[in-house]
Protein backbone atom coordinates (compact mmCIF):
# COMPACT_ATOMS: atom_id res chain seq x y z
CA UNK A 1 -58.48 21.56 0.16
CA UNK A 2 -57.04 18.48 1.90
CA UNK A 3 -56.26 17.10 -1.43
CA UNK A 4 -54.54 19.99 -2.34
CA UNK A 5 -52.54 19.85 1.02
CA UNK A 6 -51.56 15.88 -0.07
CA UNK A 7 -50.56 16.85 -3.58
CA UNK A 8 -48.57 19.61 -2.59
CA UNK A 9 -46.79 17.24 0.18
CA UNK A 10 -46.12 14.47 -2.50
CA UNK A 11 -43.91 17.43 -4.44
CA UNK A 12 -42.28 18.44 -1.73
CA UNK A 13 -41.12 15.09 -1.03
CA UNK A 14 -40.54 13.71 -4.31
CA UNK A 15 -38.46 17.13 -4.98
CA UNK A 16 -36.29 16.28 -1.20
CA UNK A 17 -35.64 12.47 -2.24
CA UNK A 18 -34.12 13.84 -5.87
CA UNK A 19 -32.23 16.48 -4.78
CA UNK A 20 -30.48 13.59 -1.98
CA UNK A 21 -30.14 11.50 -5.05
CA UNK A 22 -27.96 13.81 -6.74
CA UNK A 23 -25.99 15.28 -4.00
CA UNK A 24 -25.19 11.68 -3.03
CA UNK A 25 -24.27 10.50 -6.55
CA UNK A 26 -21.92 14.19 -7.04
CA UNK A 27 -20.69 13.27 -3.28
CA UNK A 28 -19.86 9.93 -4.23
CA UNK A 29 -18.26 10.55 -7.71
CA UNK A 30 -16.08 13.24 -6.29
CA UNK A 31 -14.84 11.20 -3.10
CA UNK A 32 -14.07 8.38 -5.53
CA UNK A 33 -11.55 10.63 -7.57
CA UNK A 34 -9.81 11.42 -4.42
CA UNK A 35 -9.46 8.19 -3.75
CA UNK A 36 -8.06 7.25 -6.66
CA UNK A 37 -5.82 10.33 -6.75
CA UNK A 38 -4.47 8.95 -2.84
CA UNK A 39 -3.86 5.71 -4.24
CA UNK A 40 -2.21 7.07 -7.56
CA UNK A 41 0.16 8.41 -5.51
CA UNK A 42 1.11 5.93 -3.04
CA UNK A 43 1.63 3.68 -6.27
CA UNK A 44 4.21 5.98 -7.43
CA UNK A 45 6.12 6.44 -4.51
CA UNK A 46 5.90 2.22 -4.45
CA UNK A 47 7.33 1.97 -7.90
CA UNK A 48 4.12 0.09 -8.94
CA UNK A 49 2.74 1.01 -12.46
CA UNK A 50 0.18 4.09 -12.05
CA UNK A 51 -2.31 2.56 -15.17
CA UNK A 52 -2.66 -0.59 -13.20
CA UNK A 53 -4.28 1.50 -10.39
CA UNK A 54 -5.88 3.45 -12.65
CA UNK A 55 -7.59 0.43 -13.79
CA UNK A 56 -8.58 -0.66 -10.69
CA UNK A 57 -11.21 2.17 -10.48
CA UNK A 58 -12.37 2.11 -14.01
CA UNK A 59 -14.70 0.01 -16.23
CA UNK A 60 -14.32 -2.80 -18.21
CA UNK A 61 -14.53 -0.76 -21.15
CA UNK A 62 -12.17 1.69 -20.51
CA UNK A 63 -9.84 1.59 -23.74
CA UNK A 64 -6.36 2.62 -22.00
CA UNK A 65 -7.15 -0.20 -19.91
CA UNK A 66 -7.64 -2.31 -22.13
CA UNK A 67 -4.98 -1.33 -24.26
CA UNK A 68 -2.86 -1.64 -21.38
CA UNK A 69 -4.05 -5.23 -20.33
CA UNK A 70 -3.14 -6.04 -23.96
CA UNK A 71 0.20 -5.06 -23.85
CA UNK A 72 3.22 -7.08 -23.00
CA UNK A 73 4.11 -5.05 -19.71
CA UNK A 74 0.92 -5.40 -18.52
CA UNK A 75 1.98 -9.66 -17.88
CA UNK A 76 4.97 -9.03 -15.23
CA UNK A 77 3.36 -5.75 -13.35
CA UNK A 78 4.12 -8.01 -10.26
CA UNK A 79 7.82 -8.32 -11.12
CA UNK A 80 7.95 -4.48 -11.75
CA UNK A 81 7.07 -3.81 -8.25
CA UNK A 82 9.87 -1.88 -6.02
CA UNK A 83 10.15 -3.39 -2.72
């Protein structure tokens, strides 16, 4: 019986620690896009390119990023900027 009682409270808590895994990873994933969408936004109203802060947030292997790291507008972003 107690081993029962041990098995049954090793599910439980296995079954608690997963279900905080994924509620922090959906948390996390969905307060990073409104972060990005803040930012996105302040960049426009700036003047500064919005794929440069889009690429910010991204990964290296994003292709519009790295399409638009390739491309000649993507050298003078700082000279772009509005002030």
């Amino acid at each position: 019986m107690e081993k029962i009682n041990d098995f049954t409270t090793l599910i439980v808590c296995v079954v608690i620690v997963a279900l905080a895994a994924i509620v922090g990873i959906v948390w996390f994933n969905i307060h990073e896009r409104s972060l990005m969408a803040e930012n996105m936004n302040a960049a426009i109203s700036k003047g500064i390119d919005p794929p440069s802060v889009r690429c910010s947030y991204v990964q290296s292997h994003d292709l519009i990023c790295v399409a638009f790291a390739a491309s000649a507008q993507s050298h003078n972003v700082a000279g772009q900027v509005k002030k």
